[in-house]
Protein backbone atom coordinates (compact mmCIF):
# COMPACT_ATOMS: atom_id res chain seq x y z
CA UNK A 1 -6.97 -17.43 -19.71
CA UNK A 2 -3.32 -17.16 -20.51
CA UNK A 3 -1.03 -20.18 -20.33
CA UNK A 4 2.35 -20.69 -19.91
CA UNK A 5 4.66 -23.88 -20.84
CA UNK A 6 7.84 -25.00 -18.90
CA UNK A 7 10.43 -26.59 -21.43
CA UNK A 8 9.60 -30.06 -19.58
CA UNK A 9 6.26 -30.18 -21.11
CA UNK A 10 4.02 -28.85 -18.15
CA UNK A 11 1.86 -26.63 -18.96
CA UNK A 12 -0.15 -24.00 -16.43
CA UNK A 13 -3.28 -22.05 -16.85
CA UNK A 14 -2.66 -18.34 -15.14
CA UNK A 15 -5.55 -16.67 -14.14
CA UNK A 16 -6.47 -12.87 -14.61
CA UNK A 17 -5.56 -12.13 -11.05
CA UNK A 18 -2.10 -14.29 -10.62
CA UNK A 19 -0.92 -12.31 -14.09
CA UNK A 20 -1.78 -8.68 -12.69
CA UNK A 21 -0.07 -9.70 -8.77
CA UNK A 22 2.95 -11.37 -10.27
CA UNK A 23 3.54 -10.19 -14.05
CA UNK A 24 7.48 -9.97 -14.35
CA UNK A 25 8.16 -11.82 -11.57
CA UNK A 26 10.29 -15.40 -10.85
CA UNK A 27 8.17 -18.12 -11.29
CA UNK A 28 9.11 -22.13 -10.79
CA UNK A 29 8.16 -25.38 -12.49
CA UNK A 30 7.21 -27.91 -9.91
CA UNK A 31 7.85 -30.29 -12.56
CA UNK A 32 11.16 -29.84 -13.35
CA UNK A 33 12.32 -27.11 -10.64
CA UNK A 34 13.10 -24.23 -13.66
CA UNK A 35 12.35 -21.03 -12.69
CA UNK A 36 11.17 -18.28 -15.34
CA UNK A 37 9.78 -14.92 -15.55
CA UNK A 38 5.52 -14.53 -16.02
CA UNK A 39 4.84 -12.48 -18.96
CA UNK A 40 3.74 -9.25 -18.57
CA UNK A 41 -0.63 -8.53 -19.04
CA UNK A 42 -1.28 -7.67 -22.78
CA UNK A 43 -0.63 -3.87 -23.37
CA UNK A 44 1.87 -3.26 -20.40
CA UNK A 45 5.91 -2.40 -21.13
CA UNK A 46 8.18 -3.53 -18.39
CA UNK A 47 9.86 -0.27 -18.51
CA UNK A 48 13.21 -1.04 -20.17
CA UNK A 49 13.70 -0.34 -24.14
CA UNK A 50 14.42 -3.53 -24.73
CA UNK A 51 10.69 -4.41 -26.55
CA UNK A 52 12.12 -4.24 -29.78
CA UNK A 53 13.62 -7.96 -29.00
CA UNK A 54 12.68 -10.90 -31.29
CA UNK A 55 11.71 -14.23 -30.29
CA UNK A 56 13.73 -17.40 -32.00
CA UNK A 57 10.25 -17.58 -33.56
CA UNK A 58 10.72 -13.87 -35.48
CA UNK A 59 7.71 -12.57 -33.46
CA UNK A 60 8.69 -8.33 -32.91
CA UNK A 61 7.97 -7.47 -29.93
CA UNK A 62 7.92 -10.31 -27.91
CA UNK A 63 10.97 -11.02 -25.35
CA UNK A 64 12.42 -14.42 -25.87
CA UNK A 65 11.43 -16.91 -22.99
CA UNK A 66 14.58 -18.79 -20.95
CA UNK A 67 14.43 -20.77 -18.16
CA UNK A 68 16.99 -20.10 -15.28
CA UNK A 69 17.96 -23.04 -13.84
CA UNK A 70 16.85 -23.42 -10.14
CA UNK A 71 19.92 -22.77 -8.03
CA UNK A 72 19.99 -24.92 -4.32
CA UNK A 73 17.90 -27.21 -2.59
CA UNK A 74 14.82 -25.97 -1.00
CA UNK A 75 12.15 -27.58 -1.62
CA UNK A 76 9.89 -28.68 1.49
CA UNK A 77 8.81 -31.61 1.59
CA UNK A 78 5.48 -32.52 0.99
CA UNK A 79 4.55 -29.05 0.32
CA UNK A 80 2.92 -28.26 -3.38
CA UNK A 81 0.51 -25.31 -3.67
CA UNK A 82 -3.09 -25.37 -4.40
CA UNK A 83 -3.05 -22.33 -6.90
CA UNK A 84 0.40 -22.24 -9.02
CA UNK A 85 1.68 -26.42 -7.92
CA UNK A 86 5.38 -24.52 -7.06
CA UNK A 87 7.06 -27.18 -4.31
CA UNK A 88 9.25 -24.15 -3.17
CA UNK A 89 8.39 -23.87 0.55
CA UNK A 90 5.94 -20.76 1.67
CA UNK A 91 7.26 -17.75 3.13
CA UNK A 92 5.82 -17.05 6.58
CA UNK A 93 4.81 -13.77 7.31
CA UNK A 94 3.11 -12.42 10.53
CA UNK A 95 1.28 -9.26 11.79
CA UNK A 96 -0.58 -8.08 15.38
CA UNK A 97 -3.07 -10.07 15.84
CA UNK A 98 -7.57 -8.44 16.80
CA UNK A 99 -6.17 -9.80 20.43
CA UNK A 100 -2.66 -7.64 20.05
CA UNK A 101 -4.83 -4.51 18.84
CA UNK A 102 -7.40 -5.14 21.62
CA UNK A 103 -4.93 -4.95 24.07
CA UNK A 104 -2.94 -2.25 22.67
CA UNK A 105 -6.25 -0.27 22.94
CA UNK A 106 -6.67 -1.33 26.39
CA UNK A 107 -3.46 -0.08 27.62
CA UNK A 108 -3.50 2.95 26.22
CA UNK A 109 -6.20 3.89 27.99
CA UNK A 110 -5.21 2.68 31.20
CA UNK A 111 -1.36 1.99 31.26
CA UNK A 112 -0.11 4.16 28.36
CA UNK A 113 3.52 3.56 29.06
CA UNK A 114 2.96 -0.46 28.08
CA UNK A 115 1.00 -0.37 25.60
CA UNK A 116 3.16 -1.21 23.09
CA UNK A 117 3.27 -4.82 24.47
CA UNK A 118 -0.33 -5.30 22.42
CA UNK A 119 1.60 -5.00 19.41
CA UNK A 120 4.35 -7.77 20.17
CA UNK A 121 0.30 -10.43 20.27
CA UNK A 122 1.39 -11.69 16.32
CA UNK A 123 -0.28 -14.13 13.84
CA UNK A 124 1.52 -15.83 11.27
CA UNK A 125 0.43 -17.13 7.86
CA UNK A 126 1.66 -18.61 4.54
CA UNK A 127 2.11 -17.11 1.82
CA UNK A 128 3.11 -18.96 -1.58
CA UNK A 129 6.88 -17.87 -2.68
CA UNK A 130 6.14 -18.57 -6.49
CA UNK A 131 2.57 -16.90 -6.65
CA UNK A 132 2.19 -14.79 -3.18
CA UNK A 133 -1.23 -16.33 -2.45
CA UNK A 134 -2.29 -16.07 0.98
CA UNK A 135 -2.56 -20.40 2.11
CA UNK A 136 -3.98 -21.46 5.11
């Protein structure tokens, strides 16, 4: 499994499935608060021309690694996730609910002008802002 190392000294182990869903994207230290970029799965360009860069190392090919320094103060307190430790608080998300659709269905069969009220029945979840796992 790929890892990846914050400046700080904390290191994280990146499974398979977190690399594919969030390759390229922002990524934070809950250590330290730094925010970085996961590197892209073995074999895959990120679409600019700009693979040609040098690490400080003299590696070709690979992109030098900086950390962005975290900009504000939003991290929730108490909150660290289960999958990627980030403390950066979880986006909530929502969607119609089996009792939304079940009414929708309902209505339209019966009182087709209203049945768009099913759709306003929502559920909302958690989703992690570093990784975009689905929590609890």
């Amino acid at each position: 499994m790929p890892t990846l190392t914050c400046d700080c000294g904390k290191v994280y182990t990146l499974t398979d499935d977190i690399v594919r869903a969030r390759a390229g994207k922002p990524f934070t230290c809950s250590q330290c608060g730094k925010s970085r970029r996961l590197p892209l799965p073995d074999g895959e360009k990120s679409g600019d021309t700009s693979s040609s860069l040098t690490t400080p190392s003299g590696h070709p090919g690979q992109r030098p690694s900086t950390f962005v320094p975290f900009q504000g103060d939003a991290q929730a307190v108490g909150f660290e996730c289960p999958f990627c430790h980030s403390r950066t608080p979880p986006n909530v998300l929502s969607n119609t609910s089996t009792a939304g659709w079940v009414i929708f269905g309902l209505l339209l069969l019966t009182c087709f002008p209203v049945c768009f009220l099913g759709l306003l029945v929502r559920d909302q979840y958690h989703v992690c802002a570093s990784c975009g796992i689905k929590l609890a």
